[in-house]
N, C-alpha and C. Protein backbone atom coordinates (compact mmCIF):
# COMPACT_ATOMS: atom_id res chain seq x y z
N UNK A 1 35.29 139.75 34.48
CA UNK A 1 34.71 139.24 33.23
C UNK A 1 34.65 137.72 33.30
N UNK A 2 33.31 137.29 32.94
CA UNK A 2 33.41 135.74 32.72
C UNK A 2 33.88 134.86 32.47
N UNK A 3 34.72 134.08 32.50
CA UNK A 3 35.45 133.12 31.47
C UNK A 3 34.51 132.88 30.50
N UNK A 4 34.89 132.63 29.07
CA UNK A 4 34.33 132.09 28.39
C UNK A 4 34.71 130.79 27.94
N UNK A 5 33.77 129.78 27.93
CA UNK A 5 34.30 128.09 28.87
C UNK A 5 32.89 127.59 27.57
N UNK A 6 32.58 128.39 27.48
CA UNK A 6 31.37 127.66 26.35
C UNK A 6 29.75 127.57 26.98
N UNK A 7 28.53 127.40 26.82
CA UNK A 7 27.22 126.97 26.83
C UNK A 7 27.40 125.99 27.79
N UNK A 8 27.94 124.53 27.34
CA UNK A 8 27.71 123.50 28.60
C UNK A 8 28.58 123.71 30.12
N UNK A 9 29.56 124.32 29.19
CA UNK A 9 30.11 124.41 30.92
C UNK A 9 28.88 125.08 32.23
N UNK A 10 28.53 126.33 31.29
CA UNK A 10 27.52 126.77 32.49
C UNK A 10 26.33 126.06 32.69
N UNK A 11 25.87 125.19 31.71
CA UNK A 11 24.99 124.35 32.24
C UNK A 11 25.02 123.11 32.86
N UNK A 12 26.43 122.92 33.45
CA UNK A 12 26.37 121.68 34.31
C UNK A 12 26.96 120.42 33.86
N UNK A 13 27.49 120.73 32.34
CA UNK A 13 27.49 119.60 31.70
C UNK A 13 28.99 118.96 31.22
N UNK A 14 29.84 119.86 31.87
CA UNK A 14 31.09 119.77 31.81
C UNK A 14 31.63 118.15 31.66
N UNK A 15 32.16 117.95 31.19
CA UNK A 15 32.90 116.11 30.80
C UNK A 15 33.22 115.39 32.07
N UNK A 16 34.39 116.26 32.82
CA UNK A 16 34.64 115.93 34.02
C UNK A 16 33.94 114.94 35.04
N UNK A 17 33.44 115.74 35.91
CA UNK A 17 32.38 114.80 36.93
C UNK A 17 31.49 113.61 35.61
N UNK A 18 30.93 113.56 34.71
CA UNK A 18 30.37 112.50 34.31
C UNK A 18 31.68 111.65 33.98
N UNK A 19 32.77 111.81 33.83
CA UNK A 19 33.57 110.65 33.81
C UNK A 19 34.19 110.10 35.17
N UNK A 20 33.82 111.22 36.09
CA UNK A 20 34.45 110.73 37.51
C UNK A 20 33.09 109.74 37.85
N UNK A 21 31.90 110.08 37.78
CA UNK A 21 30.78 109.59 38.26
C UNK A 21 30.69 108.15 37.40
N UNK A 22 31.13 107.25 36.33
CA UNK A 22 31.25 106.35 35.59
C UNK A 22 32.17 105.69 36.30
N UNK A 23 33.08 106.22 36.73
CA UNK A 23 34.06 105.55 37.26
C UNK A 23 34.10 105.23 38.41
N UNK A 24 33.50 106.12 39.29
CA UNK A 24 32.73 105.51 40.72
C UNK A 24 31.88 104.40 40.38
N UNK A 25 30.60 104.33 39.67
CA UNK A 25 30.13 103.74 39.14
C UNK A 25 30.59 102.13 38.76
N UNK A 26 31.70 101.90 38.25
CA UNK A 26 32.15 100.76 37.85
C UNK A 26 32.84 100.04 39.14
N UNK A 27 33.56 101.13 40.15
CA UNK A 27 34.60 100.54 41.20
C UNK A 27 33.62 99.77 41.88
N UNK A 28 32.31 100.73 41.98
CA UNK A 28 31.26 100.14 43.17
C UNK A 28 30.66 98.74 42.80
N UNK A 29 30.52 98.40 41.22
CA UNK A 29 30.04 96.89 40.86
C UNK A 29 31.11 96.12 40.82
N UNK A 30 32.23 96.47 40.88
CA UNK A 30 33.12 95.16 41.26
C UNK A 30 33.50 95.42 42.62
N UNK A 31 33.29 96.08 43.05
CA UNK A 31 33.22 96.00 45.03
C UNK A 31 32.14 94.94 45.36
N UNK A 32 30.85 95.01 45.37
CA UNK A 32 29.70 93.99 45.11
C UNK A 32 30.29 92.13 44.40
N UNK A 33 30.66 92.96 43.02
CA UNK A 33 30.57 91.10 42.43
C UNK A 33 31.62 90.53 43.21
N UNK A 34 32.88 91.50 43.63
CA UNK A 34 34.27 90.61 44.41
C UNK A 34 32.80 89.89 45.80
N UNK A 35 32.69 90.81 46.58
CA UNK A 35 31.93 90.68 47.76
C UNK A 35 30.83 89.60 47.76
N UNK A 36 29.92 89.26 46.49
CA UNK A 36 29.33 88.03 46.46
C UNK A 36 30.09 86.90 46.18
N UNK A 37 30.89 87.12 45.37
CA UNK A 37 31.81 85.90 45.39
C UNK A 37 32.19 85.06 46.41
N UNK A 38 33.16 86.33 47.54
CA UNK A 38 33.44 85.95 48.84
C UNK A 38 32.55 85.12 49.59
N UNK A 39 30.87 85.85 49.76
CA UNK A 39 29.75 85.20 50.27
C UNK A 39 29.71 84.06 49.73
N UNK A 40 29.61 83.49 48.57
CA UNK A 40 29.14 82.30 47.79
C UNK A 40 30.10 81.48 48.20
N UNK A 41 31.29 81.59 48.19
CA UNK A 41 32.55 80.67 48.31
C UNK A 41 32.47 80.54 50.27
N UNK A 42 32.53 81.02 50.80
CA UNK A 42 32.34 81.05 52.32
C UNK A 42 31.12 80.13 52.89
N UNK A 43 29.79 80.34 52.11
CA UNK A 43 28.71 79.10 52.08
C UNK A 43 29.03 77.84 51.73
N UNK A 44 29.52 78.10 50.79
CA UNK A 44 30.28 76.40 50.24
C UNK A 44 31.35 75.89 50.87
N UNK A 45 31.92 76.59 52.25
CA UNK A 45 32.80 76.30 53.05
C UNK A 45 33.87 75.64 51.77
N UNK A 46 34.31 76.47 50.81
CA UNK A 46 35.50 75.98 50.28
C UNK A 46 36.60 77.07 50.12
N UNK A 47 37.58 76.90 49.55
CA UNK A 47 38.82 77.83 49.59
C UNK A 47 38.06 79.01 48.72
N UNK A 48 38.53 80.32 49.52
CA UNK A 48 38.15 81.68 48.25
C UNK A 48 38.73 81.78 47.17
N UNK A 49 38.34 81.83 45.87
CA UNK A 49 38.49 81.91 44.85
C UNK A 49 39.20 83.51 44.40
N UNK A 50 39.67 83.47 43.31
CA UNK A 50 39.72 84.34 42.55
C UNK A 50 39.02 84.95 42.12
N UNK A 51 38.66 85.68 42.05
CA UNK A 51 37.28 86.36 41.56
C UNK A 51 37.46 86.82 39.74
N UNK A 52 38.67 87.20 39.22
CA UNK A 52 39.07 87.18 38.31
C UNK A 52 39.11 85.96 37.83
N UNK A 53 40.20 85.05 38.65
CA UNK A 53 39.76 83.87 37.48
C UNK A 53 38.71 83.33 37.22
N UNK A 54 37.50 83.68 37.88
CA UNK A 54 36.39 82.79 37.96
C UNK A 54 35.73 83.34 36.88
N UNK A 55 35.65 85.06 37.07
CA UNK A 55 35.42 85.58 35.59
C UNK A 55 35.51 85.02 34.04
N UNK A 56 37.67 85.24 34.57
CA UNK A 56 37.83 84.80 33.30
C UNK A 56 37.48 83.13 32.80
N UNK A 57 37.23 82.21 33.75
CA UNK A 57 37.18 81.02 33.40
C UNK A 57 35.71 80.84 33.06
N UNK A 58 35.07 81.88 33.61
CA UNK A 58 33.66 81.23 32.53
C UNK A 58 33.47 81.71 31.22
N UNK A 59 34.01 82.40 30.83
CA UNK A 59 34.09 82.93 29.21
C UNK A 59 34.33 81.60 28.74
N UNK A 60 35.75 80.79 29.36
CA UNK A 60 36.27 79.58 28.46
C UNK A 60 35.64 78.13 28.50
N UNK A 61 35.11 78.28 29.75
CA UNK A 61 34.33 76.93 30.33
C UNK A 61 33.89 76.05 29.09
N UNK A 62 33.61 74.80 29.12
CA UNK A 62 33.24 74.02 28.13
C UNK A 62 32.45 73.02 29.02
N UNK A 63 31.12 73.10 28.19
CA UNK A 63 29.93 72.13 29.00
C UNK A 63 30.01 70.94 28.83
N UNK A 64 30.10 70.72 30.40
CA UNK A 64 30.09 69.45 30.12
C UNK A 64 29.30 68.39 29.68
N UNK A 65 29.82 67.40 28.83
CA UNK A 65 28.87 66.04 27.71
C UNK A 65 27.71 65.52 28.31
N UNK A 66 26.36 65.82 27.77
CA UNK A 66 25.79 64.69 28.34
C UNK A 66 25.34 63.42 28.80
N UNK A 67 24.74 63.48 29.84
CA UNK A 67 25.14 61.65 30.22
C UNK A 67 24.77 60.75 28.73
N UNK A 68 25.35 59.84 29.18
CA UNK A 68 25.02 58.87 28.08
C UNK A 68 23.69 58.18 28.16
N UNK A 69 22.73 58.26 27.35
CA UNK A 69 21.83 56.92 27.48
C UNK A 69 21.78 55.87 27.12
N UNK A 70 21.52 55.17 28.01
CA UNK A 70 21.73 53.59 28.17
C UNK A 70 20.65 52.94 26.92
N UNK A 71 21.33 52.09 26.11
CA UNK A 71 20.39 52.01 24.65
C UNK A 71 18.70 51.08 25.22
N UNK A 72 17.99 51.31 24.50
CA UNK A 72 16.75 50.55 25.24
C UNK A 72 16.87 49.13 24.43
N UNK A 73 16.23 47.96 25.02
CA UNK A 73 15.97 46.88 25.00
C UNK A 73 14.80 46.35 24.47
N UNK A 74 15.29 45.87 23.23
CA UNK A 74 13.68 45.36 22.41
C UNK A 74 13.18 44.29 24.04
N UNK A 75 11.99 44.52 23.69
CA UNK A 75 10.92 43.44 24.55
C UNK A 75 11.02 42.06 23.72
N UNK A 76 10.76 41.97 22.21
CA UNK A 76 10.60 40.93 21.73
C UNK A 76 11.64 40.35 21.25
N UNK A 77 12.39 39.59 21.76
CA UNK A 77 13.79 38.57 21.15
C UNK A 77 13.92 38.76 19.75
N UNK A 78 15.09 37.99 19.46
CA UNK A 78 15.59 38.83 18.07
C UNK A 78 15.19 36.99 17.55
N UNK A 79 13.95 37.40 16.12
CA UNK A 79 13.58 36.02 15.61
C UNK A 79 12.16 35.88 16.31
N UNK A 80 11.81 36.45 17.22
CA UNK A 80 9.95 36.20 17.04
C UNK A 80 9.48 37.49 17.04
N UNK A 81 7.62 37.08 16.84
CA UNK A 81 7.46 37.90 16.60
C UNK A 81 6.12 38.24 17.58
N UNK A 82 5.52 38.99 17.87
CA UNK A 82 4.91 39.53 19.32
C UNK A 82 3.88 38.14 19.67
N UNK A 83 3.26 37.11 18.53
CA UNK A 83 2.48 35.93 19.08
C UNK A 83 3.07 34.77 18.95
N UNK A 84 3.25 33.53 19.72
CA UNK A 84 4.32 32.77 19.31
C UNK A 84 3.28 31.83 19.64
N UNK A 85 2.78 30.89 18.89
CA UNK A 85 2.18 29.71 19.32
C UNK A 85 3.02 28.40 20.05
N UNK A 86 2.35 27.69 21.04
CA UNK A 86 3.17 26.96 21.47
C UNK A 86 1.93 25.34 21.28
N UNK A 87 2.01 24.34 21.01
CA UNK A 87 1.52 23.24 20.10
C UNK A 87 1.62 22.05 21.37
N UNK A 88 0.81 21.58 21.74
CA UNK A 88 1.11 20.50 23.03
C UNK A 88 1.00 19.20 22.19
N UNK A 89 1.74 18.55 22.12
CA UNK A 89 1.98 17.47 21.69
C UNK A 89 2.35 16.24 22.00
N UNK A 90 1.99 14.81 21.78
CA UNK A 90 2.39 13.42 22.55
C UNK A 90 3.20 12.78 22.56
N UNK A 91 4.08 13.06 21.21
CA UNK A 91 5.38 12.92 20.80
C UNK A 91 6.27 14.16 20.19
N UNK A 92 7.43 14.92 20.89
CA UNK A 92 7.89 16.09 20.60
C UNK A 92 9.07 15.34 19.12
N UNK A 93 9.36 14.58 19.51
CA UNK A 93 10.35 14.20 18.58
C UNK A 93 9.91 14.07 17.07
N UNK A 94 8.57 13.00 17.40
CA UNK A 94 8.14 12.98 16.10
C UNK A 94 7.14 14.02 15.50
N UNK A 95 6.75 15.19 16.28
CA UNK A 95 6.11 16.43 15.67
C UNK A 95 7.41 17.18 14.76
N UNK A 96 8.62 17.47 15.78
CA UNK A 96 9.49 17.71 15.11
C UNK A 96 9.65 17.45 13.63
N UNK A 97 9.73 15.96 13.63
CA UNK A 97 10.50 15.31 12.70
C UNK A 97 9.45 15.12 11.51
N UNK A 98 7.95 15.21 11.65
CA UNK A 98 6.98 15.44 10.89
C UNK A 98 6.60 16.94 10.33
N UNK A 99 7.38 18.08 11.32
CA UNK A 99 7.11 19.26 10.54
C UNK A 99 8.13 19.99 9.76
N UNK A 100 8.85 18.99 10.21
CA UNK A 100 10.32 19.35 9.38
C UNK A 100 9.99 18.65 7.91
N UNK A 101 9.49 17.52 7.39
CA UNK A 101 9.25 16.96 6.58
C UNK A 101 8.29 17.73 5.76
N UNK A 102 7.24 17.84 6.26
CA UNK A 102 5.97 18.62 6.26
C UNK A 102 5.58 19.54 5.37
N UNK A 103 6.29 20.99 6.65
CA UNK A 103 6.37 21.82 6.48
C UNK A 103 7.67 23.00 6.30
N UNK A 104 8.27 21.89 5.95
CA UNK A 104 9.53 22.78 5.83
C UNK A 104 10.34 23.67 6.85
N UNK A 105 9.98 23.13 8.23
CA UNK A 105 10.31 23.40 9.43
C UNK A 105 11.40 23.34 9.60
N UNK A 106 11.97 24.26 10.12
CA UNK A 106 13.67 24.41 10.80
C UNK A 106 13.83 24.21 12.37
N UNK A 107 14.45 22.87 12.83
CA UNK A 107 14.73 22.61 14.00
C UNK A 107 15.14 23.03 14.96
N UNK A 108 14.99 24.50 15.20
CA UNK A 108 16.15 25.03 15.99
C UNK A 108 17.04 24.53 17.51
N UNK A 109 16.06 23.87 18.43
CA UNK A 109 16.06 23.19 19.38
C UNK A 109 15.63 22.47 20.25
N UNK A 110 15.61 21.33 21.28
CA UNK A 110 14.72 20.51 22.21
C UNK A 110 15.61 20.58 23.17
N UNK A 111 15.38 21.24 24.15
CA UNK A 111 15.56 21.26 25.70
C UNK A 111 15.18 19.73 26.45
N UNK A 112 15.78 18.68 27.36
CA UNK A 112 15.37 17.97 27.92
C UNK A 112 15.04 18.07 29.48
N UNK A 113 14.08 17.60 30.12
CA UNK A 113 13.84 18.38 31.34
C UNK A 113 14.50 17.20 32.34
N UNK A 114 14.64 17.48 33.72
CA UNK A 114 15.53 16.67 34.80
C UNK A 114 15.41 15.01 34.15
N UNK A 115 14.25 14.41 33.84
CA UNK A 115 14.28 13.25 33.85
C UNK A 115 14.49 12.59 32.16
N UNK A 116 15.01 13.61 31.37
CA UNK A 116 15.53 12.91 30.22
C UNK A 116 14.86 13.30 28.95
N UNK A 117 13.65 13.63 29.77
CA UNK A 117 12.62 13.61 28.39
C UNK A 117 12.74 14.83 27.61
N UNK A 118 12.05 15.13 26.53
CA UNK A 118 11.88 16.51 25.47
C UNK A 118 10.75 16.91 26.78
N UNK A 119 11.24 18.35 27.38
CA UNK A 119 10.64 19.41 27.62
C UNK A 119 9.75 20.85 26.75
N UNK A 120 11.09 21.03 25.74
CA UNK A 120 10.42 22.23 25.02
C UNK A 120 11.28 21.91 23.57
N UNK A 121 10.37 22.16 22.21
CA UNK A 121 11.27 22.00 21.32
C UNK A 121 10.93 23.60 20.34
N UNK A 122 11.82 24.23 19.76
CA UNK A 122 11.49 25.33 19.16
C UNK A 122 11.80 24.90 17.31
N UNK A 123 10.64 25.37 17.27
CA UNK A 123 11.08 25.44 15.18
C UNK A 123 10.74 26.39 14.76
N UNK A 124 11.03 26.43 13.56
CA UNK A 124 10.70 28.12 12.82
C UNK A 124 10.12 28.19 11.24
N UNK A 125 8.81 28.04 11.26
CA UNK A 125 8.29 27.70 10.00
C UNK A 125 8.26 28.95 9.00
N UNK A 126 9.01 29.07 8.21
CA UNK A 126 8.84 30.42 7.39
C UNK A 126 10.11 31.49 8.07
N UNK A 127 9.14 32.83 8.52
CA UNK A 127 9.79 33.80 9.30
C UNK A 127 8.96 33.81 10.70
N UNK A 128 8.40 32.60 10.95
CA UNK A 128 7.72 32.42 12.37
C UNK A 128 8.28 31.30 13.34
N UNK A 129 8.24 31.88 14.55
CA UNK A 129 9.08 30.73 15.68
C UNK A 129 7.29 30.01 16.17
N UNK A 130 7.35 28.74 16.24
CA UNK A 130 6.69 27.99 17.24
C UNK A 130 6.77 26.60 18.17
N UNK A 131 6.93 26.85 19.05
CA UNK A 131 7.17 26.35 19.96
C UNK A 131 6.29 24.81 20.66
N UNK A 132 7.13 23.69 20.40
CA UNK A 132 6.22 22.64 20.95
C UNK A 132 6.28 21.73 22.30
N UNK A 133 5.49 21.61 23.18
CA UNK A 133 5.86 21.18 24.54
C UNK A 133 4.71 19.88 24.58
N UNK A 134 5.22 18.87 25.55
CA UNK A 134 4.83 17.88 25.90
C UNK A 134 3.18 17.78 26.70
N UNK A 135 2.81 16.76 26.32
CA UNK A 135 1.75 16.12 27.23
C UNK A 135 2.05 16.45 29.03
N UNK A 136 0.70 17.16 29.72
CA UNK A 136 1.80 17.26 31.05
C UNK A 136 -0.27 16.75 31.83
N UNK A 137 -0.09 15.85 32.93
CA UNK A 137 -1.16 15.76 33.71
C UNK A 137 -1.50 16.38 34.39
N UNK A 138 -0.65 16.98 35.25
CA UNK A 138 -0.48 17.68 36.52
C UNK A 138 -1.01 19.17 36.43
N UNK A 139 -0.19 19.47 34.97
CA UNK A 139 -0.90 20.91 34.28
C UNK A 139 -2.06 20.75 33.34
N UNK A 140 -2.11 19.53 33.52
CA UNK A 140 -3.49 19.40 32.50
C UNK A 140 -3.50 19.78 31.25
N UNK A 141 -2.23 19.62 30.87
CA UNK A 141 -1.62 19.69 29.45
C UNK A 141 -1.94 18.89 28.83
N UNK A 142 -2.88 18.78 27.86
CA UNK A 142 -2.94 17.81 26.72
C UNK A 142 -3.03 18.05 25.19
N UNK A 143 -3.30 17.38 24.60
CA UNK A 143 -3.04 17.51 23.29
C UNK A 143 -4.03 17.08 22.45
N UNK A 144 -4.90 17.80 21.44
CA UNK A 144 -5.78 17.63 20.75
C UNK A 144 -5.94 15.90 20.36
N UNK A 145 -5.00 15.81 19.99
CA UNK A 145 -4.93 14.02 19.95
C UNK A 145 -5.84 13.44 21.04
N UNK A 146 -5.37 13.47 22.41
CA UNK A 146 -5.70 12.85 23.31
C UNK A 146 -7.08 13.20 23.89
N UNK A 147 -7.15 14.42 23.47
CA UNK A 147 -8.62 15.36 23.90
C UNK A 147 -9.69 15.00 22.74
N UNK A 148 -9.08 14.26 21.22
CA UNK A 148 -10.10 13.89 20.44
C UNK A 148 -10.80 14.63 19.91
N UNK A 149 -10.23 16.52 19.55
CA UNK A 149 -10.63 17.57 19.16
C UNK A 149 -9.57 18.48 18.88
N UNK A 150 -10.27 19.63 18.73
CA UNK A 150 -9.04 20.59 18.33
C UNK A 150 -10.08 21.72 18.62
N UNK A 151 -9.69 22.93 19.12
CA UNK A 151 -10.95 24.07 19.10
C UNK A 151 -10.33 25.14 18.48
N UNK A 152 -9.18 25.11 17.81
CA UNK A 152 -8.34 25.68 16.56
C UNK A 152 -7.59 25.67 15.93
N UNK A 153 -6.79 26.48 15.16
CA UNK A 153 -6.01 25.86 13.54
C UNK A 153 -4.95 26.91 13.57
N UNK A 154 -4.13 26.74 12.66
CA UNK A 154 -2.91 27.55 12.57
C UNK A 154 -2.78 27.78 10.98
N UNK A 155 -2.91 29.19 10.88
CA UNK A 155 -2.89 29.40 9.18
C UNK A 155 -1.42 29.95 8.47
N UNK A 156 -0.98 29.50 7.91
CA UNK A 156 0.22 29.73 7.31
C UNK A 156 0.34 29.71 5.88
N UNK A 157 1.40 30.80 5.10
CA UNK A 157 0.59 31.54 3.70
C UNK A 157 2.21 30.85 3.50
N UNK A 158 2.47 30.16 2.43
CA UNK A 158 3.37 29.81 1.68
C UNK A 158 3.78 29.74 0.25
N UNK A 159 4.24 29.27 -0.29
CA UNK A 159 4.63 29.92 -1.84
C UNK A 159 4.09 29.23 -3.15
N UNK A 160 3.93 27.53 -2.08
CA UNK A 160 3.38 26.72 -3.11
C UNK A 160 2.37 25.93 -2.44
N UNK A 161 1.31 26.16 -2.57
CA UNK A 161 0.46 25.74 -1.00
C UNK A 161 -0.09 24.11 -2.12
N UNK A 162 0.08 23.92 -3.57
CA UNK A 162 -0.83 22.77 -3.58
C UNK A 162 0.95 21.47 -3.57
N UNK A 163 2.07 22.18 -3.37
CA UNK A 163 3.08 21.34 -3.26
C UNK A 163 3.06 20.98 -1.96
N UNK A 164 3.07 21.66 -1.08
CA UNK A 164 3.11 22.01 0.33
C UNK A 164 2.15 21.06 1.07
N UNK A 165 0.95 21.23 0.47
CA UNK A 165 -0.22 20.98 0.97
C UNK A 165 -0.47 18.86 0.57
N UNK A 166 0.29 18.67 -1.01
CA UNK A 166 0.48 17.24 -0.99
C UNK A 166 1.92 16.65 -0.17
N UNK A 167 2.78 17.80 -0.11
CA UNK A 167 3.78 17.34 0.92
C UNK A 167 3.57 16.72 2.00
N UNK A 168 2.52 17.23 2.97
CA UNK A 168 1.88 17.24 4.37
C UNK A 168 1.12 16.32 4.23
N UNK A 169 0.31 16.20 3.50
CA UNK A 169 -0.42 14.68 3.52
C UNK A 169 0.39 13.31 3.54
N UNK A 170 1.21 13.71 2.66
CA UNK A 170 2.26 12.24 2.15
C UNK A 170 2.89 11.69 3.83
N UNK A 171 3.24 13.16 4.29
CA UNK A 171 4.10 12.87 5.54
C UNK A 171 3.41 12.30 6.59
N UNK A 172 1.82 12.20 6.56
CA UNK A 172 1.00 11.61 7.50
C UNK A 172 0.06 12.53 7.92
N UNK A 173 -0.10 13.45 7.22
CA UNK A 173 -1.54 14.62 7.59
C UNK A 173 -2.78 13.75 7.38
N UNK A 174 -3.73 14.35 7.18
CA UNK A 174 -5.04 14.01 6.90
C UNK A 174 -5.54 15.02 6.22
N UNK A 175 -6.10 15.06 4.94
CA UNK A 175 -6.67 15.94 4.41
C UNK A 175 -8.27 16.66 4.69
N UNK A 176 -8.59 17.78 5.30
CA UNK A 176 -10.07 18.01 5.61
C UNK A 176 -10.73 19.01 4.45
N UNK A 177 -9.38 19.76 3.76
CA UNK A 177 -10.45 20.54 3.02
C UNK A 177 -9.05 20.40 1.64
N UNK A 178 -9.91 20.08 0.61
CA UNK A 178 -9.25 19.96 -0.86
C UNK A 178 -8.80 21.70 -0.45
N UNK A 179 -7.35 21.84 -1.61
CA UNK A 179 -7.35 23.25 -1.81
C UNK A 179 -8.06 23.51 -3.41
N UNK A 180 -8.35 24.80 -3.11
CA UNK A 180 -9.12 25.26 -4.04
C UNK A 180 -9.25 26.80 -4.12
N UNK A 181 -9.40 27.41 -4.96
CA UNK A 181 -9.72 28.83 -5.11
C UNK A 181 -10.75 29.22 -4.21
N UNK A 182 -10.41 30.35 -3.51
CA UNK A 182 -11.21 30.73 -2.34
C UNK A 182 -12.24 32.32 -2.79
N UNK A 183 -13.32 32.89 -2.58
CA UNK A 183 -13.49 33.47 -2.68
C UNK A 183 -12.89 35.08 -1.98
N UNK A 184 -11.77 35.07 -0.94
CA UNK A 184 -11.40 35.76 -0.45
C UNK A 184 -9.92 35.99 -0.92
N UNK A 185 -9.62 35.41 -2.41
CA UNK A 185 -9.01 35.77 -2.88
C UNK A 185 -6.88 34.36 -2.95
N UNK A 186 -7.56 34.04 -2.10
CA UNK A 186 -6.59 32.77 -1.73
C UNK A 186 -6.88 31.64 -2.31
N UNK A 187 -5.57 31.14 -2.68
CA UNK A 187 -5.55 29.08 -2.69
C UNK A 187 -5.55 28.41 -1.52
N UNK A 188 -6.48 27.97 -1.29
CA UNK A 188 -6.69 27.18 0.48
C UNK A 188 -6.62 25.88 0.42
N UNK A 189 -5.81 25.22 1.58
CA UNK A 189 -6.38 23.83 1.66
C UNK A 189 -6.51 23.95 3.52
N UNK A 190 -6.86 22.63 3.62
CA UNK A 190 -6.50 22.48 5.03
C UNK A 190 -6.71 20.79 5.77
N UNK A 191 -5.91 20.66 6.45
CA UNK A 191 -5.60 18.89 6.98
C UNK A 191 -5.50 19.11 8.76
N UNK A 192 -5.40 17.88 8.80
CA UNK A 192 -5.01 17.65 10.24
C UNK A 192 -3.62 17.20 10.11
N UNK A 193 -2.95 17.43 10.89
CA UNK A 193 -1.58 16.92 11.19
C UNK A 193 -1.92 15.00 12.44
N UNK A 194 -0.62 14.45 12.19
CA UNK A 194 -0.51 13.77 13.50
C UNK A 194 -1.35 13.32 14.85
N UNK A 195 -0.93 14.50 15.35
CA UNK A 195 -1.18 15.04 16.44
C UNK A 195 -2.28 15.87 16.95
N UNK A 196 -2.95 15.94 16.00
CA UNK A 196 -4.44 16.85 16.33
C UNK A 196 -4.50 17.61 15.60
N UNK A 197 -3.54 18.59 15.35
CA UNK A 197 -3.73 19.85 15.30
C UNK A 197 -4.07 20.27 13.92
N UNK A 198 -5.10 21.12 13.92
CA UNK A 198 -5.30 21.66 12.26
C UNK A 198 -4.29 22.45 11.62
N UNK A 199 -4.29 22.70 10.51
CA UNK A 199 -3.63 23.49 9.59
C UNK A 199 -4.27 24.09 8.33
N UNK A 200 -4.76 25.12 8.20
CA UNK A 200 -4.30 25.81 6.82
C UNK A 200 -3.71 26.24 5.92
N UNK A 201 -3.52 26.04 4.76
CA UNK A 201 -2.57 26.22 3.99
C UNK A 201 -3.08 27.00 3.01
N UNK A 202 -2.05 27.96 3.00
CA UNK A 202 -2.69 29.01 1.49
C UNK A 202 -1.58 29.42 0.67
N UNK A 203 -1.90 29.99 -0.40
CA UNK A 203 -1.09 31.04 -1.23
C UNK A 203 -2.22 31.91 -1.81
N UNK A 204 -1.83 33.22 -1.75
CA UNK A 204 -2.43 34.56 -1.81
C UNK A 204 -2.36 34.82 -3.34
């Protein structure tokens, strides 16, 4: 007489072998992952590892920080601003000392070059740096003065352009254009300085 063992038993389906076959199953993928390990560590000609700890240490691993970036570098110095006019002039001292009067110019500095003289002088009219350098032959540096022209002007918007504007005369400008209500919406004047150079003067 048959055992009676149930439906799956006779169909093959008994518990047994599928838990033996799982378990073959598992021995054989860590036979493999030990075995690549070995390979990997043997290429790298370094000591064999643990294969467990290596396991367990990447669960815990902590990535490492990324590099730091190096902060970037404004291009334009701190105090100008991307156009900086530079003013050739016949006397640096007394442009200085006339736009300081003037125009309310801030002195910031005069560099002297090997033989004594003013090389470069920097001022800062407003929230603008400009820069004034000497008469030079050699560079064919000259100065509207000496050239007996000017082939342009420098416009600058200030707060009180008809104070400003009799300031600059008093100090030795030359007046070329009265200020006056402009159709473009401005109080304009405009003079010659000293030294050649034109100027406009406004308030908006």
């Amino acid at each position: 007489m048959e055992p009676i063992l149930g439906d799956g038993y006779r169909r093959g389906l008994h518990p047994g072998p599928l838990l033996q076959s799982s378990a073959s199953t598992t021995r054989s993928m860590d036979v493999k992952r030990t075995a690549l390990i070995l390979l990997l560590a043997a290429c790298a000609g370094t000591q064999t590892p643990d294969p467990e700890a290596i396991t367990d240490g990447a669960a815990d691993a902590t990535p490492e920080p990324a590099p730091e970036v190096a902060p970037s570098v404004d291009p334009v110095p701190e105090g100008f601003h991307t156009l900086t006019p530079v003013l050739i002039v016949d006397d640096i001292e007394g442009a200085v000392e006339y736009y300081t009067k003037a125009l309310g110019a801030e002195h910031r500095y005069t560099t002297d070059g090997p033989d004594g003289e003013p090389l470069i002088a920097q001022i800062k009219i407003g929230d603008s740096v400009v820069m004034l350098s000497p008469e030079n032959e050699e560079r064919r540096q000259r100065s509207p003065k000496t050239m007996e022209g000017s082939n342009g002007s420098l416009h600058v918007y200030v707060s009180d352009v008809d104070a400003t504007f009799a300031g600059a005369i008093e100090a030795g400008g030359t007046e070329r254009i009265a200020v006056a209500d402009v159709w473009w919406g401005d109080r304009f004047g405009e003079l010659l300085d000293p030294f050649g150079h034109r100027w406009s003067l406004a308030t908006h």
